[in-house]
C-alpha atoms as a PDB file:
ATOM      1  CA  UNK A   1     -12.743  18.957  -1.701  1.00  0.00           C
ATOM      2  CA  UNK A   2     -10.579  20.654   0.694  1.00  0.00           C
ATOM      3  CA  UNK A   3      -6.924  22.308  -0.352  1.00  0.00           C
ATOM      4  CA  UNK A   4      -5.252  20.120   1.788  1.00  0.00           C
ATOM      5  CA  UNK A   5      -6.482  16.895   0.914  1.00  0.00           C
ATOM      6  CA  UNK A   6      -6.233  17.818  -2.999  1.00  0.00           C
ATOM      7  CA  UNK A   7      -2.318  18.992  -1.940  1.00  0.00           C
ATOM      8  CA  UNK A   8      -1.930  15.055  -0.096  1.00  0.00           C
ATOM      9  CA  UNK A   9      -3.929  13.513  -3.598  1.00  0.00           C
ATOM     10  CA  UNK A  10      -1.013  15.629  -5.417  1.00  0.00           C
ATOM     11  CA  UNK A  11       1.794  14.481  -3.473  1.00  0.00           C
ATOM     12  CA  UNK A  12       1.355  10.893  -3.644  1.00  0.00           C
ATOM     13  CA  UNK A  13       0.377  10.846  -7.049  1.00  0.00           C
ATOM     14  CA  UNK A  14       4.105  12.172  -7.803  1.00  0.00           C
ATOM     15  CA  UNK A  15       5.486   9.995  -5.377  1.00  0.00           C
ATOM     16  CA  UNK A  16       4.242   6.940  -6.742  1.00  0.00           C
ATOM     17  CA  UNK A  17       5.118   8.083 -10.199  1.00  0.00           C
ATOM     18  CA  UNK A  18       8.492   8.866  -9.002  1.00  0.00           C
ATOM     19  CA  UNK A  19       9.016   5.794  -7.079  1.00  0.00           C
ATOM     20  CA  UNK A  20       8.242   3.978 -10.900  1.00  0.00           C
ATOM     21  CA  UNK A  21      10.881   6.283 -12.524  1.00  0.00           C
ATOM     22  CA  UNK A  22      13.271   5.368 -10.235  1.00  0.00           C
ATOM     23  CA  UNK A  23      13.018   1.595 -10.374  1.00  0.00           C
ATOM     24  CA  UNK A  24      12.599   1.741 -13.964  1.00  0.00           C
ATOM     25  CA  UNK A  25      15.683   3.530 -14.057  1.00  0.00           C
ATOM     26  CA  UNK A  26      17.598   1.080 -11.796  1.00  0.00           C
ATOM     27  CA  UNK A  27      16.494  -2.013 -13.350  1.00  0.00           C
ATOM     28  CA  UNK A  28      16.958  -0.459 -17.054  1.00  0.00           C
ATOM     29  CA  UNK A  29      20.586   1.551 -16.456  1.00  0.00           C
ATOM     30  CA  UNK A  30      22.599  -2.166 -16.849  1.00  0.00           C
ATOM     31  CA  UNK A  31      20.725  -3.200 -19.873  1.00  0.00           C
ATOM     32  CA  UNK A  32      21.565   0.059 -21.291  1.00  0.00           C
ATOM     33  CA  UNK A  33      25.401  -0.361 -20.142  1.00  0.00           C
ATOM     34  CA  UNK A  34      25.463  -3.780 -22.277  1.00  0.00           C
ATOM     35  CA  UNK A  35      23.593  -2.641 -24.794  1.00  0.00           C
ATOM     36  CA  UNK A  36      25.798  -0.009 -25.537  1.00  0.00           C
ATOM     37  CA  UNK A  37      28.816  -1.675 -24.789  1.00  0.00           C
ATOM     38  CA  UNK A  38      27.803  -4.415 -27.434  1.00  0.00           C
ATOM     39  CA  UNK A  39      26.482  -2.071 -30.292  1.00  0.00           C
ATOM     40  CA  UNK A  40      29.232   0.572 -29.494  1.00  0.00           C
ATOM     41  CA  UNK A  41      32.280  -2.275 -30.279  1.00  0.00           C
ATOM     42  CA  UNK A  42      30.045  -3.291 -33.188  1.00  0.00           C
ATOM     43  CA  UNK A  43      28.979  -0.415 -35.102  1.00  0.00           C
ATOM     44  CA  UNK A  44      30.708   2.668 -33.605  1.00  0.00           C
ATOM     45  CA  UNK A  45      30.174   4.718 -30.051  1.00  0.00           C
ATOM     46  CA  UNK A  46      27.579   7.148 -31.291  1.00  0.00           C
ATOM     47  CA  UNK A  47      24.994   3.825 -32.563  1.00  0.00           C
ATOM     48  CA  UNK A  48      26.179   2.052 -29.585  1.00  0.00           C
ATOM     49  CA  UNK A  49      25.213   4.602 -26.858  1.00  0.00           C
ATOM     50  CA  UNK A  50      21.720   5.753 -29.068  1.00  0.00           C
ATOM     51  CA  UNK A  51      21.096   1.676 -28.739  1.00  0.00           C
ATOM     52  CA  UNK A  52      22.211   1.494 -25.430  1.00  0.00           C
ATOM     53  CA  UNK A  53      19.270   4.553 -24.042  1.00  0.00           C
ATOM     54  CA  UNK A  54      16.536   3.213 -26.108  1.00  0.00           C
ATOM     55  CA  UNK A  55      17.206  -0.377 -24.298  1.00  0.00           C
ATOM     56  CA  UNK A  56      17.915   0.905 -21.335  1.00  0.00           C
ATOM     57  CA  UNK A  57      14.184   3.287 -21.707  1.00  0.00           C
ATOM     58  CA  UNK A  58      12.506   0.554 -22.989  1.00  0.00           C
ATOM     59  CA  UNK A  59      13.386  -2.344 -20.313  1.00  0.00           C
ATOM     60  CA  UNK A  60      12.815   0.336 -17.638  1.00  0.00           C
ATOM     61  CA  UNK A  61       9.184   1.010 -19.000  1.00  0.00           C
ATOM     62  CA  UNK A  62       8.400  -2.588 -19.314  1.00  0.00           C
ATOM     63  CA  UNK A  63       9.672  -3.738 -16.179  1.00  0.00           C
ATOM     64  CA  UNK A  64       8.355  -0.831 -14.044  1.00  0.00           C
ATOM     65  CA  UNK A  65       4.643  -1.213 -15.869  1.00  0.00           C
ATOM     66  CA  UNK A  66       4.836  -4.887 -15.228  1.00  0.00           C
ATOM     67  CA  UNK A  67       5.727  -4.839 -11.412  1.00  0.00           C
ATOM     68  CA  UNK A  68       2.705  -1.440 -11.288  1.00  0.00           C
ATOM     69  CA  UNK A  69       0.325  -4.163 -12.497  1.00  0.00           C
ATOM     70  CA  UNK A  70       1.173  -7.621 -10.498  1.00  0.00           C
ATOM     71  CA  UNK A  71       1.597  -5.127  -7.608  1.00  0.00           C
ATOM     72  CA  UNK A  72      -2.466  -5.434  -6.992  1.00  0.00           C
ATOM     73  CA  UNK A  73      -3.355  -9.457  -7.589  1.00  0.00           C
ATOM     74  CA  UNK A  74       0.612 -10.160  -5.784  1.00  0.00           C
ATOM     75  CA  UNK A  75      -0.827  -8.303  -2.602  1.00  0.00           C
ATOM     76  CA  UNK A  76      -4.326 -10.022  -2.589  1.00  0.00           C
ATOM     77  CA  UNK A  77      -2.926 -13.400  -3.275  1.00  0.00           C
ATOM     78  CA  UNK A  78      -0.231 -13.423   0.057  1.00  0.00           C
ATOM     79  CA  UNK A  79      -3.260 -12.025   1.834  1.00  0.00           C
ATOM     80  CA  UNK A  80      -5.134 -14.971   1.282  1.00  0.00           C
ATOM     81  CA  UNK A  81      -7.458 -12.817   0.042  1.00  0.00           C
ATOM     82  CA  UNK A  82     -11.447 -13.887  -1.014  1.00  0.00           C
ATOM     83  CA  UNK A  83     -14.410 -11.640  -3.028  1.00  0.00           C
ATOM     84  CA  UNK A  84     -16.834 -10.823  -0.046  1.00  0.00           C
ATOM     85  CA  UNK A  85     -19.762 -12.057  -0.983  1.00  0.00           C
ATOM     86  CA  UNK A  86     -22.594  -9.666  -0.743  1.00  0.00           C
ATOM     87  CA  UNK A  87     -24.983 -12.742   0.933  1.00  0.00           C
ATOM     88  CA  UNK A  88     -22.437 -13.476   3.431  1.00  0.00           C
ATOM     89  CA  UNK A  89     -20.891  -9.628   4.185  1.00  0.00           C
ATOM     90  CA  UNK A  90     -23.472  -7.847   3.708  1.00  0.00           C
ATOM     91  CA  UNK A  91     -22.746  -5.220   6.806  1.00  0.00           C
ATOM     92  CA  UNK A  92     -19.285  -5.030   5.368  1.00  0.00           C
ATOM     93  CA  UNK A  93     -21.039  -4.087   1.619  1.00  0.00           C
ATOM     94  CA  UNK A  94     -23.394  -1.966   3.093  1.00  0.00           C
ATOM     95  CA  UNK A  95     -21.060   0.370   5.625  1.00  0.00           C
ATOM     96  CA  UNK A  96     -18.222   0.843   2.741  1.00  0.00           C
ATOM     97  CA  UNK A  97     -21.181   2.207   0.406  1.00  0.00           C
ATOM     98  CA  UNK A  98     -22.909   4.210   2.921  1.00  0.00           C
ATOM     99  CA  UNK A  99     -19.174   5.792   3.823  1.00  0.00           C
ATOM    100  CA  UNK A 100     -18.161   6.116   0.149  1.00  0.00           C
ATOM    101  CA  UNK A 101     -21.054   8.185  -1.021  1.00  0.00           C
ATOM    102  CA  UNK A 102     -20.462  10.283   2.464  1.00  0.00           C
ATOM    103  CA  UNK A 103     -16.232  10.745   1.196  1.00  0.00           C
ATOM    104  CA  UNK A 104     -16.974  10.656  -2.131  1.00  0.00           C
ATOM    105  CA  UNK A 105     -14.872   7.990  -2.943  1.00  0.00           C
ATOM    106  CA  UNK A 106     -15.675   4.800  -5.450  1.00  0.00           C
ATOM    107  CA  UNK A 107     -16.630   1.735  -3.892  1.00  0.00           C
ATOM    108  CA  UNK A 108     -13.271  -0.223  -4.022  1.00  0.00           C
ATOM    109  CA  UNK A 109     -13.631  -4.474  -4.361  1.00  0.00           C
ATOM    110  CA  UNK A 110     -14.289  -5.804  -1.195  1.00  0.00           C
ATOM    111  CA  UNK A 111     -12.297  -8.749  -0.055  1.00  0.00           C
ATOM    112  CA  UNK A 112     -12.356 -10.940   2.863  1.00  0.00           C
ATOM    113  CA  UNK A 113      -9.049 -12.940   4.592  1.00  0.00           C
ATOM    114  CA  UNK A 114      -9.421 -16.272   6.409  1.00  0.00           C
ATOM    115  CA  UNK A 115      -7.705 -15.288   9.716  1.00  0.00           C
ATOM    116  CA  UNK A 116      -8.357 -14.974  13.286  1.00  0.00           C
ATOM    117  CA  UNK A 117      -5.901 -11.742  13.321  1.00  0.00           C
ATOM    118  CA  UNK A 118      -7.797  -8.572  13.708  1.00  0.00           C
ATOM    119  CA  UNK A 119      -6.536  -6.514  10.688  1.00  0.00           C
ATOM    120  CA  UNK A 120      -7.102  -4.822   7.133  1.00  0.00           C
ATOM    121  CA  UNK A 121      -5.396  -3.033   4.216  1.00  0.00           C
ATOM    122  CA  UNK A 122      -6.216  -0.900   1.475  1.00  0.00           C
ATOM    123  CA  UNK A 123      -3.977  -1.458  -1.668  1.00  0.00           C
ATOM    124  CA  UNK A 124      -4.024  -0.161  -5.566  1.00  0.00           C
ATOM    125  CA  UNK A 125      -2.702   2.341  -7.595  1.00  0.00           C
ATOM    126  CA  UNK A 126      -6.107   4.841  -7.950  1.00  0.00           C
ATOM    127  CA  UNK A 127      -9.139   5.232  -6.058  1.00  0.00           C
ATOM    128  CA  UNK A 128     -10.778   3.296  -8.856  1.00  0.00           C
ATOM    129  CA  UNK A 129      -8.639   0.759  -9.103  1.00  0.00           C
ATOM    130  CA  UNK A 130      -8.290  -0.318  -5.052  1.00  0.00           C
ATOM    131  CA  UNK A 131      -9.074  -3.160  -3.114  1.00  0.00           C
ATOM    132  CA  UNK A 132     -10.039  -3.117   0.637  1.00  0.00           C
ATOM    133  CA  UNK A 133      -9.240  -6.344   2.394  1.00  0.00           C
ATOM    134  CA  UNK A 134     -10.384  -7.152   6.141  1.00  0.00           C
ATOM    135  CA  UNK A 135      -9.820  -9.953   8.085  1.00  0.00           C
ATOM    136  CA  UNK A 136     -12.455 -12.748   9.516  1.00  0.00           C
ATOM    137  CA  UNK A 137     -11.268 -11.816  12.821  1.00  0.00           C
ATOM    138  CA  UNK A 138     -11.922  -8.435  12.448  1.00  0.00           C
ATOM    139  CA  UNK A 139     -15.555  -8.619  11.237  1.00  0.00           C
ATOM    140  CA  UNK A 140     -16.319 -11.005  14.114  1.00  0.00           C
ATOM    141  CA  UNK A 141     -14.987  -9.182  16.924  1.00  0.00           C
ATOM    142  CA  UNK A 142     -16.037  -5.523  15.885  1.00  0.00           C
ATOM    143  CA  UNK A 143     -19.305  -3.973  16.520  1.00  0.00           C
ATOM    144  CA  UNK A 144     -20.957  -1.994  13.650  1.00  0.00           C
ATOM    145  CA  UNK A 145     -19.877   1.264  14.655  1.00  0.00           C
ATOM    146  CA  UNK A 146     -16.200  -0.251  15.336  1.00  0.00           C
ATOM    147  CA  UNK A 147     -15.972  -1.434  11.986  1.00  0.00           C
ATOM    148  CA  UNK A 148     -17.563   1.411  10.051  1.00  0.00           C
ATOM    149  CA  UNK A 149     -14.743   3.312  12.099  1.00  0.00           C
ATOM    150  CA  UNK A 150     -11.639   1.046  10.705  1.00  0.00           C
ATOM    151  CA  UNK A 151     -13.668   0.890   7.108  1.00  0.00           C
ATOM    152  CA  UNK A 152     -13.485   4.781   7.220  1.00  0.00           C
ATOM    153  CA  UNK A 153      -9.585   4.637   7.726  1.00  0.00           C
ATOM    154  CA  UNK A 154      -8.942   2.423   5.240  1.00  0.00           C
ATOM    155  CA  UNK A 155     -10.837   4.306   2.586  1.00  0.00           C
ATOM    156  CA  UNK A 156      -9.559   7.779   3.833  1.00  0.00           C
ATOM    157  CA  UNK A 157      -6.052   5.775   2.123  1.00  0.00           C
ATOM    158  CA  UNK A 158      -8.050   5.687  -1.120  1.00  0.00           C
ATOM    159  CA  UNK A 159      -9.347   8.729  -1.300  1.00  0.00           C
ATOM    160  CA  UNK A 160      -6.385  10.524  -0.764  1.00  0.00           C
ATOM    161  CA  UNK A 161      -4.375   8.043  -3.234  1.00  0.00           C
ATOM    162  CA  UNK A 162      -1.804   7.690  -0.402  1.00  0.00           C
ATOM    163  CA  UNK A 163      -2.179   3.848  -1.371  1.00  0.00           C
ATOM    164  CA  UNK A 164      -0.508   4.280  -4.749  1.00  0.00           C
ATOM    165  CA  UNK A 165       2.525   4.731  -3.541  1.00  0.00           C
ATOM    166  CA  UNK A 166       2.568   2.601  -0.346  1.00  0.00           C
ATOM    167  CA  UNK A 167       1.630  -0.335  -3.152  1.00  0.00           C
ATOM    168  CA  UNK A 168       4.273   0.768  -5.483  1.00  0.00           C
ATOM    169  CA  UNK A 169       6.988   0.309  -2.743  1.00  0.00           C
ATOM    170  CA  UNK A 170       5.594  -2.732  -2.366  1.00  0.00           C
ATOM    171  CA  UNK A 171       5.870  -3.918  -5.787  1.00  0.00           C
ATOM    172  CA  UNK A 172       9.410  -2.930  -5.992  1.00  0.00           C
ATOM    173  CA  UNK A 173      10.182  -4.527  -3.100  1.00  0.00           C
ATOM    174  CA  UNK A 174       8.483  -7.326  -4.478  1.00  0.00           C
ATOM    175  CA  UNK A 175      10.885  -7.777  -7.465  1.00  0.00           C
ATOM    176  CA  UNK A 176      14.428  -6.814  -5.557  1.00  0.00           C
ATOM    177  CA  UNK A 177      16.856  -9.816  -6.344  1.00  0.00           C
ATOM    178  CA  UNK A 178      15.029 -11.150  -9.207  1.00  0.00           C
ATOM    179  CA  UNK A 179      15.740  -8.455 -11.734  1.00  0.00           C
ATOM    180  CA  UNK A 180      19.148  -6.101 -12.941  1.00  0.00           C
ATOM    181  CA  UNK A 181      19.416  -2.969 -10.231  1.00  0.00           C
ATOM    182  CA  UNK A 182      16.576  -4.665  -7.956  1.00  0.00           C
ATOM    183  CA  UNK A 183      18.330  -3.676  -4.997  1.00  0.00           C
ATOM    184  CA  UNK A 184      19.001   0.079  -6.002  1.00  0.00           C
ATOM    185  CA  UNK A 185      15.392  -0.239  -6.846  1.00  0.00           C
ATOM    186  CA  UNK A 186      14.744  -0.931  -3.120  1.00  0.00           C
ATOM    187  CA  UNK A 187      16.294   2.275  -1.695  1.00  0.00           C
ATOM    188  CA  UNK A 188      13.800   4.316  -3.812  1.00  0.00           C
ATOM    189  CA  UNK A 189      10.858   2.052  -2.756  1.00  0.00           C
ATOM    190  CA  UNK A 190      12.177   2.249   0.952  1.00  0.00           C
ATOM    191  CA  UNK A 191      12.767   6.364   1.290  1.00  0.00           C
ATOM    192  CA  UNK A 192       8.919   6.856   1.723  1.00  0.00           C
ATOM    193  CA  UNK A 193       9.304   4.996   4.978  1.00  0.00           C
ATOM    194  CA  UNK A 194      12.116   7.303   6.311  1.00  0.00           C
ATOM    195  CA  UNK A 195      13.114   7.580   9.894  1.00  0.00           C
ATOM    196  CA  UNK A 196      11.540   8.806  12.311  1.00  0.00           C
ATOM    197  CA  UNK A 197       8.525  10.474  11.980  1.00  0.00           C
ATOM    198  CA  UNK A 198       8.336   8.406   9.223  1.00  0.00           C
ATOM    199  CA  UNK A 199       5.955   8.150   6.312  1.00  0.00           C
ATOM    200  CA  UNK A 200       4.430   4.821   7.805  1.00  0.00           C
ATOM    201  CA  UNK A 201       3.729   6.716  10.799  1.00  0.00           C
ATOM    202  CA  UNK A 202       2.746   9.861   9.404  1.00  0.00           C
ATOM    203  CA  UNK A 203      -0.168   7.775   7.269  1.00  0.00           C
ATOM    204  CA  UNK A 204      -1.644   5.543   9.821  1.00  0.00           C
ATOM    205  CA  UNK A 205      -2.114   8.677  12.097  1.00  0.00           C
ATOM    206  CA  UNK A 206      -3.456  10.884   8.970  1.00  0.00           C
ATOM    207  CA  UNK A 207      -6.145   7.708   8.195  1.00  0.00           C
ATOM    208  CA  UNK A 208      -6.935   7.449  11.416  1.00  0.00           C
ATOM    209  CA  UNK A 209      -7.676  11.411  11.880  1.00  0.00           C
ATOM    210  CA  UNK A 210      -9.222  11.289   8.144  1.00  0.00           C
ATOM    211  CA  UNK A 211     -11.891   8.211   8.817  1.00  0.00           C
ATOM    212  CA  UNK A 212     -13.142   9.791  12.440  1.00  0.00           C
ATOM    213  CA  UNK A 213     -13.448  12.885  10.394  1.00  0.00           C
ATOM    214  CA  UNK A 214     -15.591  10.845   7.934  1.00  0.00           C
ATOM    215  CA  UNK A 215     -17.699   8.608  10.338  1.00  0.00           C
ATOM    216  CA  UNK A 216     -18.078  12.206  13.000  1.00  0.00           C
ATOM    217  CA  UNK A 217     -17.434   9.546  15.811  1.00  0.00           C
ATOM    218  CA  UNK A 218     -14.211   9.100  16.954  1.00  0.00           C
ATOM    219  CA  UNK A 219     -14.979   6.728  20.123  1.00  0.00           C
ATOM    220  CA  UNK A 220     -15.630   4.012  17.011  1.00  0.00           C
ATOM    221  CA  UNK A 221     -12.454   3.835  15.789  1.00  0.00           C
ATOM    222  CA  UNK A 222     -10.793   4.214  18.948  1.00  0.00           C
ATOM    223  CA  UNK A 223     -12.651   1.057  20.564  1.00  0.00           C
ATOM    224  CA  UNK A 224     -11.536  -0.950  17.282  1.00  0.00           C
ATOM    225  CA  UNK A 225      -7.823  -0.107  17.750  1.00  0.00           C
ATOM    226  CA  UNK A 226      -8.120  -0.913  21.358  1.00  0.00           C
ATOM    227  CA  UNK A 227      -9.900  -4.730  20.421  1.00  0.00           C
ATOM    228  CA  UNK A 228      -6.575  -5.319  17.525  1.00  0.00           C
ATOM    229  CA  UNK A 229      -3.748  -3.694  19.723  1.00  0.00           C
ATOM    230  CA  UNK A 230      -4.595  -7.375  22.352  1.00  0.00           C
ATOM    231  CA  UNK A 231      -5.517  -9.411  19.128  1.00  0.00           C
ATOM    232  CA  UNK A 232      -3.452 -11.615  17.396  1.00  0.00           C
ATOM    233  CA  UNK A 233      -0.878 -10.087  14.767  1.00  0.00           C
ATOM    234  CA  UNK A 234      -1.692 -11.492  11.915  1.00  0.00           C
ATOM    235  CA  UNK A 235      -2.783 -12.462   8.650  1.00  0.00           C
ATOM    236  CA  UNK A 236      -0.221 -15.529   8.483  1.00  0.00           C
ATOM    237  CA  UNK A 237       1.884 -15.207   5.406  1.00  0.00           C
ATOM    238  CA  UNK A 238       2.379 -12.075   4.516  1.00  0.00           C
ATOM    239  CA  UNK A 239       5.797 -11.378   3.776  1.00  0.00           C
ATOM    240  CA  UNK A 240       7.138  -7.904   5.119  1.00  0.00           C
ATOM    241  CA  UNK A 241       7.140  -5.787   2.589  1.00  0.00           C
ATOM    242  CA  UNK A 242       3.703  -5.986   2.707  1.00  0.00           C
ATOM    243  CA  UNK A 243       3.050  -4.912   6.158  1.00  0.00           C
ATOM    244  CA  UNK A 244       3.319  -1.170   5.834  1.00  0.00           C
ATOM    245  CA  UNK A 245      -0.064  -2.067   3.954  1.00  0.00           C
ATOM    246  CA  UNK A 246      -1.778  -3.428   7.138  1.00  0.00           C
ATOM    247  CA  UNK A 247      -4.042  -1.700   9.674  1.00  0.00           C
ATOM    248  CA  UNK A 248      -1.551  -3.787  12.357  1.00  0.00           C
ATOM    249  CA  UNK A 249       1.753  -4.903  10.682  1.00  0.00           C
ATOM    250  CA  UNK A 250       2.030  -8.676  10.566  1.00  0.00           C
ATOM    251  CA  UNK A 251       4.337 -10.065  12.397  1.00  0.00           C
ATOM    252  CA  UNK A 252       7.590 -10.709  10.171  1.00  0.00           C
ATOM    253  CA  UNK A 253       7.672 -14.800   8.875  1.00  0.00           C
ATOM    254  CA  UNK A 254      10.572 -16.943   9.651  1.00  0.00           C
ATOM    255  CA  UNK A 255      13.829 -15.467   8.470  1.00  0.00           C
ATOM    256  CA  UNK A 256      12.352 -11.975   7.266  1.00  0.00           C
ATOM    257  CA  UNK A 257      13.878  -8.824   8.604  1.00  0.00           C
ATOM    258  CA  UNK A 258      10.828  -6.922  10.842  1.00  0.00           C
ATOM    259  CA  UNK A 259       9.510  -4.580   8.730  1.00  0.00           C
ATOM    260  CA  UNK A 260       9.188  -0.931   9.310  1.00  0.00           C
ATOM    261  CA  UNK A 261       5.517   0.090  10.312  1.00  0.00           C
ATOM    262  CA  UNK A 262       3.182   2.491  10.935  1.00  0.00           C
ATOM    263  CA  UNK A 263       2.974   4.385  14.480  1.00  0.00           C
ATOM    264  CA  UNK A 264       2.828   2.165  17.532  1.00  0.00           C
ATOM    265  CA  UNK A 265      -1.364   1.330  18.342  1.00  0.00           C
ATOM    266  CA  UNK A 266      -0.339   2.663  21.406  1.00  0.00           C
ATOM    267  CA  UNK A 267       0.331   6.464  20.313  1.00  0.00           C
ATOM    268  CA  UNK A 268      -2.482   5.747  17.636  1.00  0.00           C
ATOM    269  CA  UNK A 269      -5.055   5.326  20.214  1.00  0.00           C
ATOM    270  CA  UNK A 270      -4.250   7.744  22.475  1.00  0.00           C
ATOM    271  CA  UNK A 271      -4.038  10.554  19.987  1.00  0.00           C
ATOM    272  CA  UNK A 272      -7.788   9.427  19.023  1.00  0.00           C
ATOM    273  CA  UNK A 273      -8.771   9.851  23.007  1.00  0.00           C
ATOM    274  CA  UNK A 274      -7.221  13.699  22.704  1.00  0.00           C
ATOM    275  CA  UNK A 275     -10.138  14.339  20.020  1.00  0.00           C
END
């Protein structure tokens, strides 16, 4: 394994982690505040603010290890997403082994969408714990080599656990508005996207570089972006902050803010004709 993959394994690991701390922190910090406001006027300020950091540590834990966990099945339900069935997919089984056991990277649970969009997403919080999702579309309209190409940059995500964060952000974002400090919450889950060259961009364009490193044949990849940059934008549904997940952002739905997304297909593919 090379230093600078084991450095980007590193770095998102800590991100993701951090990215926990943080909401657990927001979302615990005004059940501390009451707790210790309560205690304090009932049995003295020392009790009161001891009561006050183990609620505030102990709603931040729960709440942070409960939005990890949804984080996953949440994603994979506003997908739409289905178990590929190894009868039906089997090209789709066969390419993700053939290209883990090439990366070294477990075989993630394969999942299929219903949509005519060409598109796909790799989401979870480890390598053995992710989930690669493609669309109907996509497996109709790509050729083997095209596929095994978009396959590659979706698992060049796992393997370098940059999806454990992106999913985190997600989850937080997921759970703004329903919870105490949900919004502070969101500025933690949002920094990873900063401006520009942001984080979106800077991981679509380190997939993409990863999985033509992985397959050896960049012109595979490079003909799949060019087939989803005039394909529909899609899958319906998904809300936006999912779509930093997604090979091709969805389009936002009614009354959703656009999201902020990877690097423009555009610069994608012409970066992968200067190989």
């Amino acid at each position: 394994m090379s230093a600078t993959l084991t450095s980007q394994m590193d770095v998102n690991r800590h991100l993701a982690r951090r990215l926990l701390v943080v909401f657990g922190a927001a979302t615990g910090g005004p059940i501390a505040v009451v707790a210790a406001l309560v205690v304090g006027l009932l049995a003295g300020w020392p009790v009161g603010v001891a009561a006050g950091v183990v609620a505030g540590a102990v709603t931040g834990m729960v709440t942070a290890r409960r939005a990890a966990a949804g984080a996953l099945p949440r994603v994979l339900a506003e997908a739409g997403a289905r178990d590929a069935s190894l009868a039906l997919h089997a090209r789709y089984h066969n390419l993700v082994e053939g290209l883990c056991v090439a990366g070294g990277v477990p075989k993630p649970r394969l999942y299929v969408a219903q949509d005519d969009a060409l598109n796909s997403m790799a989401a979870g919080l480890a390598p053995n714990r992710a989930a690669l999702v493609v669309t109907t579309g996509l497996l109709d309209a790509l050729s083997r080599i095209e596929l095994e190409g978009v396959l590659a940059h979706e698992l060049s995500h796992i393997r370098s656990w940059d999806i454990a964060p992106a999913t985190v952000a997600s989850a937080v974002a997921g759970v703004v508005g329903t919870m105490p400090g949900g919004r502070a919450a969101l500025a933690a889950a949002g920094a990873w996207r900063s401006s520009p060259p942001s984080r979106a961009s800077r991981r679509e364009v380190a997939a993409d570089l990863a999985g033509v490193a992985l397959t050896r044949y960049p012109p595979g990849l490079l003909a799949a972006l060019e087939k989803v940059q005039v394909g529909p934008a899609g899958p319906a549904g998904v809300p936006a902050r999912d779509a930093h997940l997604w090979l091709r952002p969805p389009e936002a739905r009614v009354g959703e803010p656009a999201a902020v997304g990877p690097a423009p297909l555009a610069q994608r593919i012409e970066t992968l004709r200067e190989l």
